[in-house]
C-alpha atoms as a PDB file:
ATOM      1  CA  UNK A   1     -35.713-229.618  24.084  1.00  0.00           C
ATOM      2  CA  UNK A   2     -33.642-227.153  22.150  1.00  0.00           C
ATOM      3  CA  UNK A   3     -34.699-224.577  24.617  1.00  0.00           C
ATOM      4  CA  UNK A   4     -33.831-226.603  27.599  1.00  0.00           C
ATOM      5  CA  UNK A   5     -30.052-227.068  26.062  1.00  0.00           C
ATOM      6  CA  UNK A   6     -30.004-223.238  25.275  1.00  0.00           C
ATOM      7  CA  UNK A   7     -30.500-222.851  28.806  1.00  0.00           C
ATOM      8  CA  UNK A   8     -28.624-225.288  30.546  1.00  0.00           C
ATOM      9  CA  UNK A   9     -25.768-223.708  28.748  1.00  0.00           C
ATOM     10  CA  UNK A  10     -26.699-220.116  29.728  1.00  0.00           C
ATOM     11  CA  UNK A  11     -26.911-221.655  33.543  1.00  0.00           C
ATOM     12  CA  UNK A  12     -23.338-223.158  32.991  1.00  0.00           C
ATOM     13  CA  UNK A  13     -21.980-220.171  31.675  1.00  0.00           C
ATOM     14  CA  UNK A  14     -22.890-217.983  34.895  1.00  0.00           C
ATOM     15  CA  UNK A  15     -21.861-220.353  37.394  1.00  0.00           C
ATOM     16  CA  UNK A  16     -18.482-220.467  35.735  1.00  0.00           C
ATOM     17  CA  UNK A  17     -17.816-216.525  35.612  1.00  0.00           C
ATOM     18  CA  UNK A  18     -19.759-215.788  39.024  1.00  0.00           C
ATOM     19  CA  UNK A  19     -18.609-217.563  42.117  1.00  0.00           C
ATOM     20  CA  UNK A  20     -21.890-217.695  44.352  1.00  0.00           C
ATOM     21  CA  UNK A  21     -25.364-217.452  43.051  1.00  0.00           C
ATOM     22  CA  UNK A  22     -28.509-217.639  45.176  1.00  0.00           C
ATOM     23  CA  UNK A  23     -31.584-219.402  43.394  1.00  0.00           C
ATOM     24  CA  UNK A  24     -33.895-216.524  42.589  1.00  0.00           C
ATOM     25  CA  UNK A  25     -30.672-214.676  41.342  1.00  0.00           C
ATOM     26  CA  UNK A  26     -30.296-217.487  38.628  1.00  0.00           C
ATOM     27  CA  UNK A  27     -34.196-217.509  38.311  1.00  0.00           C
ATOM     28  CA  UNK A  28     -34.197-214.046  37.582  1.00  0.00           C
ATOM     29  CA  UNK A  29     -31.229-213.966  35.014  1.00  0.00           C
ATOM     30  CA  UNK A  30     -32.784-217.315  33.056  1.00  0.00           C
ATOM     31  CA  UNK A  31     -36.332-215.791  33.784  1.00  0.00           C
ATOM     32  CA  UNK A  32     -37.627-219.149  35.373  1.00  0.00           C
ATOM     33  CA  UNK A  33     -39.029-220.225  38.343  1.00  0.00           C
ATOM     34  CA  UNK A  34     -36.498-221.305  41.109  1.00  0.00           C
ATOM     35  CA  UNK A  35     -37.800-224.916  40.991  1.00  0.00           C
ATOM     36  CA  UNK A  36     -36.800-224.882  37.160  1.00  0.00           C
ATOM     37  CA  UNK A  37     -33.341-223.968  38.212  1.00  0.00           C
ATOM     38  CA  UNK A  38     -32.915-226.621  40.896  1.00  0.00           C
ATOM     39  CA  UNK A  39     -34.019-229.167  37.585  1.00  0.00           C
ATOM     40  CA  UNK A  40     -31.384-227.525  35.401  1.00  0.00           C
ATOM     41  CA  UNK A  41     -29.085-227.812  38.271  1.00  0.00           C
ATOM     42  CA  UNK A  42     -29.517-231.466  39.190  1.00  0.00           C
ATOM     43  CA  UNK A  43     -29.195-231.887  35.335  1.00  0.00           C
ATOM     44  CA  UNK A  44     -25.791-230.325  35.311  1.00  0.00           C
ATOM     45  CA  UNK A  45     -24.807-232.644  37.932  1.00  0.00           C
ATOM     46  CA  UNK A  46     -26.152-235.729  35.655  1.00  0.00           C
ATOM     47  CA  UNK A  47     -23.495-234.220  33.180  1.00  0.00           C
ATOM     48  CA  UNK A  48     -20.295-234.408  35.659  1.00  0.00           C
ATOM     49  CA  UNK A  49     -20.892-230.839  36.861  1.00  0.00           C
ATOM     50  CA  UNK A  50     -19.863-230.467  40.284  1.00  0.00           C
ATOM     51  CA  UNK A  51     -22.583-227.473  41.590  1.00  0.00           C
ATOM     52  CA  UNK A  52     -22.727-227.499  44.926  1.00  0.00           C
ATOM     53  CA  UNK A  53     -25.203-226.049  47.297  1.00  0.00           C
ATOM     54  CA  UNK A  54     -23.913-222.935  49.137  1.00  0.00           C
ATOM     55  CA  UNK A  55     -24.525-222.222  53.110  1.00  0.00           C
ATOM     56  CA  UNK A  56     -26.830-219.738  54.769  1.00  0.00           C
ATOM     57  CA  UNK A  57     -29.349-218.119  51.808  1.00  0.00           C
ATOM     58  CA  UNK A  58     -30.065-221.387  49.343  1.00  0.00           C
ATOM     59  CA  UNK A  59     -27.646-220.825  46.561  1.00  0.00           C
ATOM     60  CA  UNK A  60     -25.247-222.779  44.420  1.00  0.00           C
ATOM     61  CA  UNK A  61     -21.521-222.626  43.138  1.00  0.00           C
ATOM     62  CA  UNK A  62     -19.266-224.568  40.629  1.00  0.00           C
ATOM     63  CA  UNK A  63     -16.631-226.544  42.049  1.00  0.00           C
ATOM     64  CA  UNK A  64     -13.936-228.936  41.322  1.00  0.00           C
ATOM     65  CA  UNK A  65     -15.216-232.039  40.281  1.00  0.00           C
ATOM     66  CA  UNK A  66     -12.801-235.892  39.883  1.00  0.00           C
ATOM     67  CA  UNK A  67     -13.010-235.354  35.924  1.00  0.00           C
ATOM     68  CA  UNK A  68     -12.578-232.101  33.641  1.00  0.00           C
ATOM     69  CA  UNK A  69     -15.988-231.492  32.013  1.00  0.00           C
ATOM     70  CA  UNK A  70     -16.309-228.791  29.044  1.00  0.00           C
ATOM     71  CA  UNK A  71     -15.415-225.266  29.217  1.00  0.00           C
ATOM     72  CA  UNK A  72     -17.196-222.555  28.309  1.00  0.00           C
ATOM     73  CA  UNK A  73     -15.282-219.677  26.911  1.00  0.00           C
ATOM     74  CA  UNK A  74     -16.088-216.284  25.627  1.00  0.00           C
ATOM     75  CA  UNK A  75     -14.228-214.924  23.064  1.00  0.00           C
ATOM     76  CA  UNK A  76     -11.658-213.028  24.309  1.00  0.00           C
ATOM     77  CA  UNK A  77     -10.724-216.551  26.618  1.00  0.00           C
ATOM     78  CA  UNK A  78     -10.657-218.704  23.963  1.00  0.00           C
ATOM     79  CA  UNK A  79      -8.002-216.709  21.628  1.00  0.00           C
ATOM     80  CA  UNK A  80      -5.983-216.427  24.792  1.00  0.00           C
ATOM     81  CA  UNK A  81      -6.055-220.538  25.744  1.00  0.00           C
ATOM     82  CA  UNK A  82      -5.538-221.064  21.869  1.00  0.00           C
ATOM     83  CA  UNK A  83      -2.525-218.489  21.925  1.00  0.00           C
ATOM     84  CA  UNK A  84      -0.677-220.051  25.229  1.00  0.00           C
ATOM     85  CA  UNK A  85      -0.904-223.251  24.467  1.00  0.00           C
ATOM     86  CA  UNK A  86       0.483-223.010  20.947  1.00  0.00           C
ATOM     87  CA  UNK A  87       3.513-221.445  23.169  1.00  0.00           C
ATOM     88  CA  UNK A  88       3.562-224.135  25.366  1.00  0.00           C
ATOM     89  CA  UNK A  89       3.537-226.453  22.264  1.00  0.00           C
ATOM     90  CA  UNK A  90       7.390-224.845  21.599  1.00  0.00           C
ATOM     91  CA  UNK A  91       8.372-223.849  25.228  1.00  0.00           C
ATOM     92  CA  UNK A  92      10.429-224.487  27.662  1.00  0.00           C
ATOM     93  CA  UNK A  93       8.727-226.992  29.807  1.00  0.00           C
ATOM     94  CA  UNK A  94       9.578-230.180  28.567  1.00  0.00           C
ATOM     95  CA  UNK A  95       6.840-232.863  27.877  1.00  0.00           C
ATOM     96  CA  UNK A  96       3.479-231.022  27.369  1.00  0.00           C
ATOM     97  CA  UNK A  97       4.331-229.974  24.022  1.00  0.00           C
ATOM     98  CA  UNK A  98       2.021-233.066  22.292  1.00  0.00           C
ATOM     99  CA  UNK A  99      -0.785-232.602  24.749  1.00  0.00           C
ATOM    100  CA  UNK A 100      -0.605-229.128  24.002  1.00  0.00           C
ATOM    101  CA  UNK A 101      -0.892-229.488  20.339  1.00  0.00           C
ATOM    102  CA  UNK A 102      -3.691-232.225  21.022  1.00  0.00           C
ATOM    103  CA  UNK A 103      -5.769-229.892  22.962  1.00  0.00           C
ATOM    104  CA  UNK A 104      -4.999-226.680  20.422  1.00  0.00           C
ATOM    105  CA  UNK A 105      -5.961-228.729  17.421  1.00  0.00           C
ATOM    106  CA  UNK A 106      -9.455-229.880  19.429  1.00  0.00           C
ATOM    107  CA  UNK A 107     -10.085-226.188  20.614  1.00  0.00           C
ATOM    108  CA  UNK A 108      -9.723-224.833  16.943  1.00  0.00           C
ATOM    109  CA  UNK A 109     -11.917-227.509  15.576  1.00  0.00           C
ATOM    110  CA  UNK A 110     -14.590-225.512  16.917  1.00  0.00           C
ATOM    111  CA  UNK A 111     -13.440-222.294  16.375  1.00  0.00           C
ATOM    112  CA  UNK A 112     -16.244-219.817  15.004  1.00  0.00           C
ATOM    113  CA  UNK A 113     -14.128-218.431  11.766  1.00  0.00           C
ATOM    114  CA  UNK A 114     -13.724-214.850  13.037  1.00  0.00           C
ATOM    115  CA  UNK A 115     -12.037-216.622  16.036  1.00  0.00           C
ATOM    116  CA  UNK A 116      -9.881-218.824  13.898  1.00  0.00           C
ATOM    117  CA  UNK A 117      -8.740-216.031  11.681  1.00  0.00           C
ATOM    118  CA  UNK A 118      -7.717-214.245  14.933  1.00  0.00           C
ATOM    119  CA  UNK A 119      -5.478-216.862  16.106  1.00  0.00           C
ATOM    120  CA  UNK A 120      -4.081-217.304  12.646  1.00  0.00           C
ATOM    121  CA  UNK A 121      -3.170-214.196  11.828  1.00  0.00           C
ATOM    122  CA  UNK A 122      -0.573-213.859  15.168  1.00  0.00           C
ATOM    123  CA  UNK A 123       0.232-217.418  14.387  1.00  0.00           C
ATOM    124  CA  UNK A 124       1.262-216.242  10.688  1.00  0.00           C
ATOM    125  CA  UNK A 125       2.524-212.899  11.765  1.00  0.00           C
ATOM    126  CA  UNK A 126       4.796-213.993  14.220  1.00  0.00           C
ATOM    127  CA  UNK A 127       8.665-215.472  14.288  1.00  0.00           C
ATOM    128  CA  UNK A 128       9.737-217.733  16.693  1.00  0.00           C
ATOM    129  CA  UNK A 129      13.487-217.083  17.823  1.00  0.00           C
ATOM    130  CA  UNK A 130      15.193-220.128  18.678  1.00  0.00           C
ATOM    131  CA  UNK A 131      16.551-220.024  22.417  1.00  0.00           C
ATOM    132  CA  UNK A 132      19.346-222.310  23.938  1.00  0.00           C
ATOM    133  CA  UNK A 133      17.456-222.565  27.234  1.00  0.00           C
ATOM    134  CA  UNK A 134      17.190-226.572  28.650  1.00  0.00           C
ATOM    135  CA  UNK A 135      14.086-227.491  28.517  1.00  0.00           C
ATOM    136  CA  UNK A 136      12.349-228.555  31.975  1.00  0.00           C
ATOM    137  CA  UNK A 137      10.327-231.251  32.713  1.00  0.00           C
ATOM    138  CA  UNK A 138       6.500-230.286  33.690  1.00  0.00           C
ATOM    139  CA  UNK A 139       7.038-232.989  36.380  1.00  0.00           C
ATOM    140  CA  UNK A 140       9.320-231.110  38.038  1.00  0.00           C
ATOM    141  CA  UNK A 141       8.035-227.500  37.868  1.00  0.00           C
ATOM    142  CA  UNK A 142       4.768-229.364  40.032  1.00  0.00           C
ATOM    143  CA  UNK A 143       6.566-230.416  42.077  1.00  0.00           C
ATOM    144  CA  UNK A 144       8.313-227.661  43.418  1.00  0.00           C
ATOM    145  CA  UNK A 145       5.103-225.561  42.770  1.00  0.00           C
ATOM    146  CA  UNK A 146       3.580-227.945  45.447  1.00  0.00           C
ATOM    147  CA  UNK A 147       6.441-228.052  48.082  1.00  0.00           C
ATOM    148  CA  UNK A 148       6.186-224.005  47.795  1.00  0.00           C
ATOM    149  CA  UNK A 149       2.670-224.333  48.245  1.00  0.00           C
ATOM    150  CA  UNK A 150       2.789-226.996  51.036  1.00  0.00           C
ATOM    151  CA  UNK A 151       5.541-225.226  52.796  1.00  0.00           C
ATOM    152  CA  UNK A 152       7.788-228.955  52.990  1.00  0.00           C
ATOM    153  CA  UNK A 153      11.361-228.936  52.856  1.00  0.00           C
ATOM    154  CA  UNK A 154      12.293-229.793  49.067  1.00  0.00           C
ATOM    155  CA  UNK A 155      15.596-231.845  48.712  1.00  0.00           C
ATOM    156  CA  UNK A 156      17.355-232.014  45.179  1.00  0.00           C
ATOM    157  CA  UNK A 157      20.257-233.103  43.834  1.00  0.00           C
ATOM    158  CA  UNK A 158      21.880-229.746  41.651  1.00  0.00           C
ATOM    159  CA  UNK A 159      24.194-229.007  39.293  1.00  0.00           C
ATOM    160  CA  UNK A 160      25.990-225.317  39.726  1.00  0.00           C
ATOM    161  CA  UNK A 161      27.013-223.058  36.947  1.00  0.00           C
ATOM    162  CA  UNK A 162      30.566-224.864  37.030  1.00  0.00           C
ATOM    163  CA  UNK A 163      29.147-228.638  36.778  1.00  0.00           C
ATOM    164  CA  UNK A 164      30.115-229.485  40.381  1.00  0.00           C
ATOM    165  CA  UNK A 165      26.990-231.822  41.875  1.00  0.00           C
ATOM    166  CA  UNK A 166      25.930-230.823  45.188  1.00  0.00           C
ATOM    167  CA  UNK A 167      22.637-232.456  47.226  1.00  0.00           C
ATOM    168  CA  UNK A 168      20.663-229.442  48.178  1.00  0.00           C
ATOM    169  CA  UNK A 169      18.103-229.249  51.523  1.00  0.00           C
ATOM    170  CA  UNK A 170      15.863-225.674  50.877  1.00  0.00           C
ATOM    171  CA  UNK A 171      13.041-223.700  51.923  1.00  0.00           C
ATOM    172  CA  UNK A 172      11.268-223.502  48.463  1.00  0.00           C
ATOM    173  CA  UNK A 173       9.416-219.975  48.094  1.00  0.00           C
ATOM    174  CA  UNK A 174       8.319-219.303  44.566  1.00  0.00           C
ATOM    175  CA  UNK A 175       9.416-220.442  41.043  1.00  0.00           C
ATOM    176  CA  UNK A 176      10.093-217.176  38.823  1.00  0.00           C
ATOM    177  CA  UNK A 177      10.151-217.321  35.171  1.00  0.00           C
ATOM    178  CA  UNK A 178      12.190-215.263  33.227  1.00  0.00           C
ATOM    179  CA  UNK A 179      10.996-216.276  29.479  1.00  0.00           C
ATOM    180  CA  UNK A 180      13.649-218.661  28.822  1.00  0.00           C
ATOM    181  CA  UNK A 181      14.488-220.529  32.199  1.00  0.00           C
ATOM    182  CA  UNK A 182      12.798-221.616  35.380  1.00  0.00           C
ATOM    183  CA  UNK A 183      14.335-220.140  38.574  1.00  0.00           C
ATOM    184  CA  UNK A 184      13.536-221.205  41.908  1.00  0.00           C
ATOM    185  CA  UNK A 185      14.362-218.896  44.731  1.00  0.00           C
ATOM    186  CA  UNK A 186      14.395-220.447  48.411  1.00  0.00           C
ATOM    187  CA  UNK A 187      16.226-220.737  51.781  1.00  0.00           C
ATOM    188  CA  UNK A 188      18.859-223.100  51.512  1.00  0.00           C
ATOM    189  CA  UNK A 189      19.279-225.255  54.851  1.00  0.00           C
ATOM    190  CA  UNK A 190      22.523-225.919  54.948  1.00  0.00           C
ATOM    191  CA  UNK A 191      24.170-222.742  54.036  1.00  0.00           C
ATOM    192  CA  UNK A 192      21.632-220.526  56.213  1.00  0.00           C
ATOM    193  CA  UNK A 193      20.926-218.135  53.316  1.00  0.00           C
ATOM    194  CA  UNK A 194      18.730-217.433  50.381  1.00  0.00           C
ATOM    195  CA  UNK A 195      19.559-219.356  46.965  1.00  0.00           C
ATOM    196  CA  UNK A 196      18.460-219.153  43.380  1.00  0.00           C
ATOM    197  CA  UNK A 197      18.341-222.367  41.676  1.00  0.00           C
ATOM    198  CA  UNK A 198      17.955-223.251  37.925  1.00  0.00           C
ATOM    199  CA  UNK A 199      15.492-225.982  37.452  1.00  0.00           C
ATOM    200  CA  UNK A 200      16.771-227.311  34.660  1.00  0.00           C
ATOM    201  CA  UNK A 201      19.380-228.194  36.548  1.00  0.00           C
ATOM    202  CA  UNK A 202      17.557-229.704  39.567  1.00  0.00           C
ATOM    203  CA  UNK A 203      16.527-233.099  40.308  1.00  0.00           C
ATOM    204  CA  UNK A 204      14.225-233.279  42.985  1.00  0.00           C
ATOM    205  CA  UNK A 205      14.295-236.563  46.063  1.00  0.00           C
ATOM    206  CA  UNK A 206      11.493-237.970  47.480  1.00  0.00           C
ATOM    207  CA  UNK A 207      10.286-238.062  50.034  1.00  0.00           C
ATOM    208  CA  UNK A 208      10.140-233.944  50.566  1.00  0.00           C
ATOM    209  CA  UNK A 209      11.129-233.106  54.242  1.00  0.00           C
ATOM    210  CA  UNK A 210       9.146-231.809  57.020  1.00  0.00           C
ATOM    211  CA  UNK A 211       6.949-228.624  57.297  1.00  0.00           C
ATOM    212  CA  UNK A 212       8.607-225.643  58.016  1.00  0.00           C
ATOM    213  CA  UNK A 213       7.155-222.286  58.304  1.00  0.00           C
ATOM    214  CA  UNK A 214       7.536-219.584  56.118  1.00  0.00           C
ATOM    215  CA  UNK A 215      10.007-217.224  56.156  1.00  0.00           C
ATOM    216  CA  UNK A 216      10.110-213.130  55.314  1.00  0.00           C
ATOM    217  CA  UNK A 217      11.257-213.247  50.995  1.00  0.00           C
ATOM    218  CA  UNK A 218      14.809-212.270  50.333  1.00  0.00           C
ATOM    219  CA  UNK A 219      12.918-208.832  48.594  1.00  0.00           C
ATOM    220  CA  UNK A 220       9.727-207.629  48.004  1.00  0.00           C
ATOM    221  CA  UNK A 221      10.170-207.514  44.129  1.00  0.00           C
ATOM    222  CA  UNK A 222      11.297-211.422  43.602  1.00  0.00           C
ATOM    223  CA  UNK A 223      11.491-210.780  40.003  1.00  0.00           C
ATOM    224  CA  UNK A 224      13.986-207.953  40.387  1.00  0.00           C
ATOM    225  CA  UNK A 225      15.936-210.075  43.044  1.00  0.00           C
ATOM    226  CA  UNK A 226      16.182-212.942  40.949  1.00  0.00           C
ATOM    227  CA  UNK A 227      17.284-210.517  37.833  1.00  0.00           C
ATOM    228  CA  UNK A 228      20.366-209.781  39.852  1.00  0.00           C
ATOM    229  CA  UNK A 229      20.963-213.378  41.330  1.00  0.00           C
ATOM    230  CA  UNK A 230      21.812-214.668  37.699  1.00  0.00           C
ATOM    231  CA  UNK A 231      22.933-211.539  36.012  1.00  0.00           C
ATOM    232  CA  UNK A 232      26.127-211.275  37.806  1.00  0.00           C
ATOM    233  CA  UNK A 233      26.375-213.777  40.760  1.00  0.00           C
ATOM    234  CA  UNK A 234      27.816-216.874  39.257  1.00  0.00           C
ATOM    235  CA  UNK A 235      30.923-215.158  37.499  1.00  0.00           C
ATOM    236  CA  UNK A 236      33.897-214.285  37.897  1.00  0.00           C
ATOM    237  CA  UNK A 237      33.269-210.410  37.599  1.00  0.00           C
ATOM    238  CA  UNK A 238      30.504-208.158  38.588  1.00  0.00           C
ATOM    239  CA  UNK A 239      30.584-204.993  37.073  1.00  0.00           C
ATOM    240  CA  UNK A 240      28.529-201.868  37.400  1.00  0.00           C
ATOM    241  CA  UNK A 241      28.626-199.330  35.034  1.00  0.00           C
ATOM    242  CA  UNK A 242      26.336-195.855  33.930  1.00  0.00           C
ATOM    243  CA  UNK A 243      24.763-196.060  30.651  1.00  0.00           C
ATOM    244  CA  UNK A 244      23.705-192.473  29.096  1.00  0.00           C
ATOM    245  CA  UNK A 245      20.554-193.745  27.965  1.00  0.00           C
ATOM    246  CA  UNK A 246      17.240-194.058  29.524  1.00  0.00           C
ATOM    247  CA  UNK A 247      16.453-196.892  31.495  1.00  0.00           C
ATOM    248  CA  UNK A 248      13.622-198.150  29.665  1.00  0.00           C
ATOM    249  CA  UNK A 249      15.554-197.854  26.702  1.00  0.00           C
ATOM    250  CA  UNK A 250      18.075-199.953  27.748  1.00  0.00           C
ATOM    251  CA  UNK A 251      15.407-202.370  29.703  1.00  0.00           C
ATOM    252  CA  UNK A 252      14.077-203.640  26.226  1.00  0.00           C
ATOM    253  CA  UNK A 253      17.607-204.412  25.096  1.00  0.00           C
ATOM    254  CA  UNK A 254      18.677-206.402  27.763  1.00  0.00           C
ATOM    255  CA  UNK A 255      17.229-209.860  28.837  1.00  0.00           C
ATOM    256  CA  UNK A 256      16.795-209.677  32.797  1.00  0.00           C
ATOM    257  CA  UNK A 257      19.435-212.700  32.777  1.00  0.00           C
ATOM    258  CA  UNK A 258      22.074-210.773  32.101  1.00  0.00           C
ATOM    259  CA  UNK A 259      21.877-207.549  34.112  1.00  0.00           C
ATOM    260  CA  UNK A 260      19.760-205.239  36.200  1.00  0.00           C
ATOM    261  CA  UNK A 261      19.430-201.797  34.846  1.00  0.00           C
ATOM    262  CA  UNK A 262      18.139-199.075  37.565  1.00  0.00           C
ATOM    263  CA  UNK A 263      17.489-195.591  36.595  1.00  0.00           C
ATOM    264  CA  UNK A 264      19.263-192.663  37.699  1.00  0.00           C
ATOM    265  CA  UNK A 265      17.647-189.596  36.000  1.00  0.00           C
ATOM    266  CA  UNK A 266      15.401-189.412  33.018  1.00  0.00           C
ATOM    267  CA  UNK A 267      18.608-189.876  31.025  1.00  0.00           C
ATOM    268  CA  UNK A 268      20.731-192.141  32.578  1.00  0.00           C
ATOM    269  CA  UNK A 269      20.672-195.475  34.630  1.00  0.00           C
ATOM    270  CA  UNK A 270      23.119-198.203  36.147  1.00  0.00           C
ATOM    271  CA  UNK A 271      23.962-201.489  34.245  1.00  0.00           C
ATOM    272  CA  UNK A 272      25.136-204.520  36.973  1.00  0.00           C
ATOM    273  CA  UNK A 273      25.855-207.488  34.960  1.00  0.00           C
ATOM    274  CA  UNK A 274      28.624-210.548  35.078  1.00  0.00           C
ATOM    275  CA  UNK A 275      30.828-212.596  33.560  1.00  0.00           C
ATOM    276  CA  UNK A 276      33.763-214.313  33.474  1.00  0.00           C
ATOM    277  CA  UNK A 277      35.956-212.835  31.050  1.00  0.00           C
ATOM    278  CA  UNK A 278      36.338-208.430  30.988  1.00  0.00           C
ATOM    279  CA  UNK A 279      36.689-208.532  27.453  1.00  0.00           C
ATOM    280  CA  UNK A 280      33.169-209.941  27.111  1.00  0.00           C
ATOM    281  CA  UNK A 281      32.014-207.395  29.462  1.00  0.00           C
ATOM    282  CA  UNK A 282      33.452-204.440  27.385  1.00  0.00           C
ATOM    283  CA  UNK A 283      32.775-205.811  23.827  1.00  0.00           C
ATOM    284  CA  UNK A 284      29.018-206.740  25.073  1.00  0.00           C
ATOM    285  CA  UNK A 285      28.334-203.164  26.607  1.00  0.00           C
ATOM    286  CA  UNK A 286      30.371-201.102  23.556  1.00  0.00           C
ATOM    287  CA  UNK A 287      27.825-202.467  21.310  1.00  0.00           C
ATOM    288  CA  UNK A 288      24.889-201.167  23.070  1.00  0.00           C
ATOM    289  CA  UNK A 289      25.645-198.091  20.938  1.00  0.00           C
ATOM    290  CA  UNK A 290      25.225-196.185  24.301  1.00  0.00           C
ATOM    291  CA  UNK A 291      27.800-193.922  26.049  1.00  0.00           C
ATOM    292  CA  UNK A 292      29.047-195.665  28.990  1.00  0.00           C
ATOM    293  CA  UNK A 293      31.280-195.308  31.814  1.00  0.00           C
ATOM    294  CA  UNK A 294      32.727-198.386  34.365  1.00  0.00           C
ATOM    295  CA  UNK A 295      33.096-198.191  38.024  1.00  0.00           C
ATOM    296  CA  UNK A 296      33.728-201.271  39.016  1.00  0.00           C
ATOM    297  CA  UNK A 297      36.034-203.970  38.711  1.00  0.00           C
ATOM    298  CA  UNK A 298      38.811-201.960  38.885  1.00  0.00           C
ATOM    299  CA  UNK A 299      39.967-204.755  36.665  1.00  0.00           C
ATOM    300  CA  UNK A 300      37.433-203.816  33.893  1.00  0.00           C
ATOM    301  CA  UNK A 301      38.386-199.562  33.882  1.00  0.00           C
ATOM    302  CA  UNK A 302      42.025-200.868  33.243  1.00  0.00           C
ATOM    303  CA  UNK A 303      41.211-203.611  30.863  1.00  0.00           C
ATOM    304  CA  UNK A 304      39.134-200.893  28.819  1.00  0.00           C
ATOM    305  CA  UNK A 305      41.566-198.747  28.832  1.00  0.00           C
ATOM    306  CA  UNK A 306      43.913-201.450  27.004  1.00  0.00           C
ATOM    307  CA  UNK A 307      41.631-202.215  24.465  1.00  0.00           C
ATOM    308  CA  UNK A 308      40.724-198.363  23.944  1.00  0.00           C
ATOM    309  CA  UNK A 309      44.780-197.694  23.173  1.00  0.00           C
ATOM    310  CA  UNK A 310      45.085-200.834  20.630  1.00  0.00           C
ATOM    311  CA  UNK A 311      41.450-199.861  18.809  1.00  0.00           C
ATOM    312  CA  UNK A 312      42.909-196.014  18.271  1.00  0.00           C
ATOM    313  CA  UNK A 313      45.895-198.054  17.149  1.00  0.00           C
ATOM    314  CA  UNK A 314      44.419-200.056  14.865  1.00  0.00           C
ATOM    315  CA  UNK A 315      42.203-197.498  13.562  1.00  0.00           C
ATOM    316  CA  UNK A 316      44.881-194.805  12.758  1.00  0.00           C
ATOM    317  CA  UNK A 317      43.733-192.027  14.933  1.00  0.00           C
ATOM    318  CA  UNK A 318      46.372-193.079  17.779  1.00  0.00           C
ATOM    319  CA  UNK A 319      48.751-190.363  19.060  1.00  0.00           C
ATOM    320  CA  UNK A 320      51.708-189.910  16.943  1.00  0.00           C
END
């Protein structure tokens, strides 16, 4: 009996990491007849497991069944699941945070200790910083996820970055995820153009519209495009400005949401950002702690020269 168990499991665990298997493959790799496997099989299918029998040479493969049976993982899998959803347990999609801790504290019941003490240690060694992002709810994300998918019309009721309410008709194409918001990026209707949405700040209307087909993306790096939606298109002022710094040195110190940084020799690279007040502009780039010059606004050169003139001032080293 114990051998039987041993390998049903072994059976379960290669039809979940191989797609198709043909009988005598499974024989082979279980080192059983082929009629033993089609018992194991219908076993497995006792059990909930939806294998189902392949066309052309007799096979089988794992499908998707009405109810979740277990999972099994290797090591490697399970320290990852553990990991993401103790993040989801304090992320930013709203209401999966106690099924998430549910389903951690059942997967590290049966954690072998070497396992365990893996997931505690970056548990242990890590800080979580506290982030002002909304949180959105997991409702939501699906189902925009499934208008993308389903190519149907999505209409929403949305709030801009000034609080002004709007009811929104759009082309959904993907959701993008920047760490600390939800972004959807699609072809709005009514204003014949491409749109970046935060979710947090959508409410979605049934029913979804019709079909529609799918449409060339605004850019081929939707990441990158989104980057510069939110960085600087909602404010007042858009500046650009060349940092003497590398690129990827100034990549890690600035968040995605607030500016696009393109390199312009191993040395230097371009900073586009927004906002709605200069002043934060200059006082946010100055401490960078990187040599820096502005090209546009022209408001922004002047307004940095002002508050270059009363800093000498202040400091004592203005002309005398």
């Amino acid at each position: 009996m114990l051998e039987t168990s041993a390998r049903l499991l072994r059976l379960l665990s290669l039809l979940q990491a191989h797609r198709d298997w043909s009988g005598p493959e499974l024989a082979a790799r279980l080192d059983v007849t082929t009629r033993t496997v089609r018992r194991d099989v219908d076993r497995l299918r006792e059990l909930g497991y939806p294998v189902h029998a392949t066309a052309g040479t007799p096979g089988y493969r794992l499908g998707a069944g009405s109810d979740l049976p277990p999972l099994l993982l290797d090591d490697d899998e399970a320290v990852a699941v553990a990991v993401g959803l103790r993040t989801a347990a304090g992320g930013s999609v709203a209401g999966i945070e106690e099924a998430s801790v549910q389903a951690l504290a059942k997967l590290e019941q049966v954690l072998p200790p070497r396992l365990r003490r893996r997931v505690h240690a970056l548990r242990s060694m890590t800080v979580p910083m506290a982030g002002g992002a909304a949180p959105v709810d997991a409702e939501v994300l699906t189902t925009i996820a499934a208008a993308c998918r389903d190519h149907e019309v999505l209409r929403f009721d949305y709030r801009s970055h000034q609080g002004e309410e709007s009811r929104r008709a759009t082309e959904p194409h993907r959701l993008v995820h920047s760490g600390r918001r939800w972004y959807l990026v699609g072809w709005d209707v009514d204003r014949a153009d491409w749109r970046t949405y935060r979710v947090d700040r959508l409410r979605p209307r049934t029913p979804n519209g019709p079909r529609f087909a799918p449409r060339d993306p605004p850019a081929e790096d939707l990441a990158a495009y989104t980057s510069r939606a939110v960085s600087s298109a909602p404010y007042r002022y858009r500046a650009r400005l060349t940092l003497h710094a590398p690129a990827q040195t100034v990549a890690r110190r600035i968040a995605p949401t607030v500016g696009t940084v393109e390199p312009l020799d191993a040395e230097t690279c371009v900073l586009r950002c927004g906002a709605n007040s200069l002043d934060e502009i200059v006082v946010w780039v100055a401490l960078a702690d990187v040599g820096f010059e502005a090209h546009e606004p022209p408001e922004l050169v002047e307004r940095i020269g002002v508050l270059a003139d009363r800093l000498r001032a202040a400091s004592g080293t203005g002309s005398r």
